[in-house]
C-alpha atoms as a PDB file:
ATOM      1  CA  UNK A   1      17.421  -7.517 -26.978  1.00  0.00           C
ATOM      2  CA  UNK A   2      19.730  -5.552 -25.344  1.00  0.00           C
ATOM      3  CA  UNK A   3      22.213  -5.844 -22.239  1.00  0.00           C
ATOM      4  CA  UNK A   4      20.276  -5.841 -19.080  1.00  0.00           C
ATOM      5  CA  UNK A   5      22.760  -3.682 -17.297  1.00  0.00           C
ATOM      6  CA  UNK A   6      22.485  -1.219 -20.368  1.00  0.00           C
ATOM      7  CA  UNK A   7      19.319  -1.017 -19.893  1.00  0.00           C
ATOM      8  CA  UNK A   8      19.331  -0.537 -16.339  1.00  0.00           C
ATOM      9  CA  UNK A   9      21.567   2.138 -16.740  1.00  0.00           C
ATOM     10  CA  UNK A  10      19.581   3.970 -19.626  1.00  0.00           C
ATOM     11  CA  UNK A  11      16.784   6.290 -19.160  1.00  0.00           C
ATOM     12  CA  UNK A  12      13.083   5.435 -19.100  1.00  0.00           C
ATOM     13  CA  UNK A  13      12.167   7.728 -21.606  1.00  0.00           C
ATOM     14  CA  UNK A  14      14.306   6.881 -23.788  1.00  0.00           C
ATOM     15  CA  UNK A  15      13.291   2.538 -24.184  1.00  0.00           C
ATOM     16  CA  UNK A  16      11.403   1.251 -26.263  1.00  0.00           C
ATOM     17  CA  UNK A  17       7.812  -0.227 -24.807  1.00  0.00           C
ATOM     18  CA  UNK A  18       9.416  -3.668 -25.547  1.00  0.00           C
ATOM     19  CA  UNK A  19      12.742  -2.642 -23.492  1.00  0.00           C
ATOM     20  CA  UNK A  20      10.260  -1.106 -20.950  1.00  0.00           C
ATOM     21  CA  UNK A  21       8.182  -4.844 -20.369  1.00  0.00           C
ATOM     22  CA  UNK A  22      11.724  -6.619 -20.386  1.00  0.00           C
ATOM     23  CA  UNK A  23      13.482  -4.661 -17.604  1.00  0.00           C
ATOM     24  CA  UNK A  24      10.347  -4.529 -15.532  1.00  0.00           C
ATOM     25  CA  UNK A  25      10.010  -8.572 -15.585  1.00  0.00           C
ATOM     26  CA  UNK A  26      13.285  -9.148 -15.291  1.00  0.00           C
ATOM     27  CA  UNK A  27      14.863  -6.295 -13.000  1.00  0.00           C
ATOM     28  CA  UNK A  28      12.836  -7.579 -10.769  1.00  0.00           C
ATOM     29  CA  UNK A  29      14.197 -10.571  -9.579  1.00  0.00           C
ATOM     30  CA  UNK A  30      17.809  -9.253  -9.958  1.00  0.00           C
ATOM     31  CA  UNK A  31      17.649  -6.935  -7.033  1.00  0.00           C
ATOM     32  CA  UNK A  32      17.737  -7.607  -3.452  1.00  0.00           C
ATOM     33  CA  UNK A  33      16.380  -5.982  -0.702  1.00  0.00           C
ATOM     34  CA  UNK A  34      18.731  -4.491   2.139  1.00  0.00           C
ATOM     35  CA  UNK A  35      17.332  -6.136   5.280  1.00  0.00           C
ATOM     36  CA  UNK A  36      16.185  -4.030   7.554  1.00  0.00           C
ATOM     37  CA  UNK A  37      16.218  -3.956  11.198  1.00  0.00           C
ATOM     38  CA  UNK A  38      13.623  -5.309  13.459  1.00  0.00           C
ATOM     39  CA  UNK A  39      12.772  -3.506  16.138  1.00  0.00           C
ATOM     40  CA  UNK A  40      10.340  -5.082  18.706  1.00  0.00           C
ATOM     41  CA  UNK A  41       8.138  -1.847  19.076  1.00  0.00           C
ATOM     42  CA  UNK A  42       7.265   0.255  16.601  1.00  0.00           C
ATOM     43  CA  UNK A  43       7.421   3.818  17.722  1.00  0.00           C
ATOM     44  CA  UNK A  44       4.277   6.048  16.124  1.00  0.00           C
ATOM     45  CA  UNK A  45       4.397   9.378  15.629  1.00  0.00           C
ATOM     46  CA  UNK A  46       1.672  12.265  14.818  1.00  0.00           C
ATOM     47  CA  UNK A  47       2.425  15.802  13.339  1.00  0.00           C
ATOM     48  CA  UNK A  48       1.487  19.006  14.440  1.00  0.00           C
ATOM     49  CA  UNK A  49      -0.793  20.525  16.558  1.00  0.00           C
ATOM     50  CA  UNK A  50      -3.808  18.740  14.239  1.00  0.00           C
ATOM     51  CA  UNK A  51      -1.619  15.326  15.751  1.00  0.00           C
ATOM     52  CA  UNK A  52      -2.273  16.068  18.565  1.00  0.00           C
ATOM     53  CA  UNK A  53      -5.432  17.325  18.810  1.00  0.00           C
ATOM     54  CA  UNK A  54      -6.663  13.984  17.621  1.00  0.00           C
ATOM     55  CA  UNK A  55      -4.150  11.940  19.918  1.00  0.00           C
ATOM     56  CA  UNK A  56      -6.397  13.427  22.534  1.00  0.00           C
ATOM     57  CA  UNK A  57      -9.726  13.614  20.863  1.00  0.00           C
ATOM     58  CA  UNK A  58      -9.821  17.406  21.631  1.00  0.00           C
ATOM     59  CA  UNK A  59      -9.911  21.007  19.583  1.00  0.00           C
ATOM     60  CA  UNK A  60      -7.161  22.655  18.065  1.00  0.00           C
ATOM     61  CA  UNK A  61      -6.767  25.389  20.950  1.00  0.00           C
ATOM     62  CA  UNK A  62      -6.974  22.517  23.657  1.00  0.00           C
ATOM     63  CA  UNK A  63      -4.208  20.492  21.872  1.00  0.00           C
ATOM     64  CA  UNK A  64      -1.946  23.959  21.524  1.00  0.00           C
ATOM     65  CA  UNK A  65      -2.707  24.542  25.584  1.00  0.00           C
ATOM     66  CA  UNK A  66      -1.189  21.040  25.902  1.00  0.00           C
ATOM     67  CA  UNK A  67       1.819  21.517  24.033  1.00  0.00           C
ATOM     68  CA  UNK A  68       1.960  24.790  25.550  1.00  0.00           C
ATOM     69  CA  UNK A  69       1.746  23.568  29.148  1.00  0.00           C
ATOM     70  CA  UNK A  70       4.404  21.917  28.976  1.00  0.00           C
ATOM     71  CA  UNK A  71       3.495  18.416  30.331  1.00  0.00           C
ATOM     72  CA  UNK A  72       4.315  16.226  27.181  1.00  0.00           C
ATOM     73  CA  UNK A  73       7.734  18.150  26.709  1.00  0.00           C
ATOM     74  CA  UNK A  74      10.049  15.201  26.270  1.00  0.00           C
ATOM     75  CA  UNK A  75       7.372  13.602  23.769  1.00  0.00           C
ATOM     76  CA  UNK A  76       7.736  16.349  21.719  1.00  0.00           C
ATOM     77  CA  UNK A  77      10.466  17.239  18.797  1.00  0.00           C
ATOM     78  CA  UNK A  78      10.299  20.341  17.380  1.00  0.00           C
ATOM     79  CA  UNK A  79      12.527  21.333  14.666  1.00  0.00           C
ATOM     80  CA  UNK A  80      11.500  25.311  13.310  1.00  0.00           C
ATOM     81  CA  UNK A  81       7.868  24.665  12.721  1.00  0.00           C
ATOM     82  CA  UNK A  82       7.894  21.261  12.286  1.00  0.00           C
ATOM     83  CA  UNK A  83       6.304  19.017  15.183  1.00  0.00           C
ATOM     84  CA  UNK A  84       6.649  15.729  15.408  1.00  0.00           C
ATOM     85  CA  UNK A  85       5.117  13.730  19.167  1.00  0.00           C
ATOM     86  CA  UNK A  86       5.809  10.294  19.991  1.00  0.00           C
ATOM     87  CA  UNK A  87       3.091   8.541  20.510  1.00  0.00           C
ATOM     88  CA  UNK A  88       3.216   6.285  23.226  1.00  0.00           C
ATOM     89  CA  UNK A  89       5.411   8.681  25.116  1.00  0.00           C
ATOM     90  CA  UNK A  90       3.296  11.267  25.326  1.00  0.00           C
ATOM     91  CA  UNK A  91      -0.089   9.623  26.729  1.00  0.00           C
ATOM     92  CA  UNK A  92       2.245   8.353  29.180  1.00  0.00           C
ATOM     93  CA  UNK A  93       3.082  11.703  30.209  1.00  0.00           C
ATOM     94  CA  UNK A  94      -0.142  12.915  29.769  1.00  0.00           C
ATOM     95  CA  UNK A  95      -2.139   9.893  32.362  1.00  0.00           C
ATOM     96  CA  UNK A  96       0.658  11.208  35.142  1.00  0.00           C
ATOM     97  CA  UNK A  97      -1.342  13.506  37.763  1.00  0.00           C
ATOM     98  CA  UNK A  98       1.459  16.489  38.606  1.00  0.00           C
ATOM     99  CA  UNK A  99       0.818  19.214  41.391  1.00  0.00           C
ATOM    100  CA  UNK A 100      -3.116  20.221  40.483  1.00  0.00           C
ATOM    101  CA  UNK A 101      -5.452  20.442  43.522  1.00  0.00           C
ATOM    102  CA  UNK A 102      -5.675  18.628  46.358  1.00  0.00           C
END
């Protein structure tokens, strides 16, 4: 058998199915995993106009009348066409009554 570092640095296409088996059993254990932060909430997002149409459980036009109002704003990141809400943020925003009838 070969080096393990050789064959971490050589190609997959180019082992053998007996280099293939080796590496994957024993690669394995020889890398670690970065740790990664913890964060005690979570933050979900949805995409789109589709996201948010079922955030809210309503059509496609209703969901662009809500982005378009205005209301859920700051929940909202928009980069060219791409839409991405936060979650939590924006049913916040949405439960709060502003201005309306009285």
């Amino acid at each position: 058998m070969t080096n393990l570092q050789e064959l971490l640095s050589k190609p997959v296409w180019q082992m053998t199915g007996e280099e293939f088996i080796f590496l994957s059993k024993h690669a394995s254990h020889q890398t670690e995993t970065q740790p990664q932060p913890v964060t005690d909430a979570e933050r979900k997002y949805v995409y789109g106009i589709l996201g948010i149409a079922k955030l809210f459980g309503c059509s496609l036009p209703t969901a662009h009348r809500i982005k378009k109002s205005g209301k859920i704003d700051k929940a909202i990141t928009q980069i060219g066409r791409k839409i991405i809400v936060d979650v939590e943020l924006a049913l916040e925003l949405a439960g709060k009554k502003t201005g309306g009838r009285k």
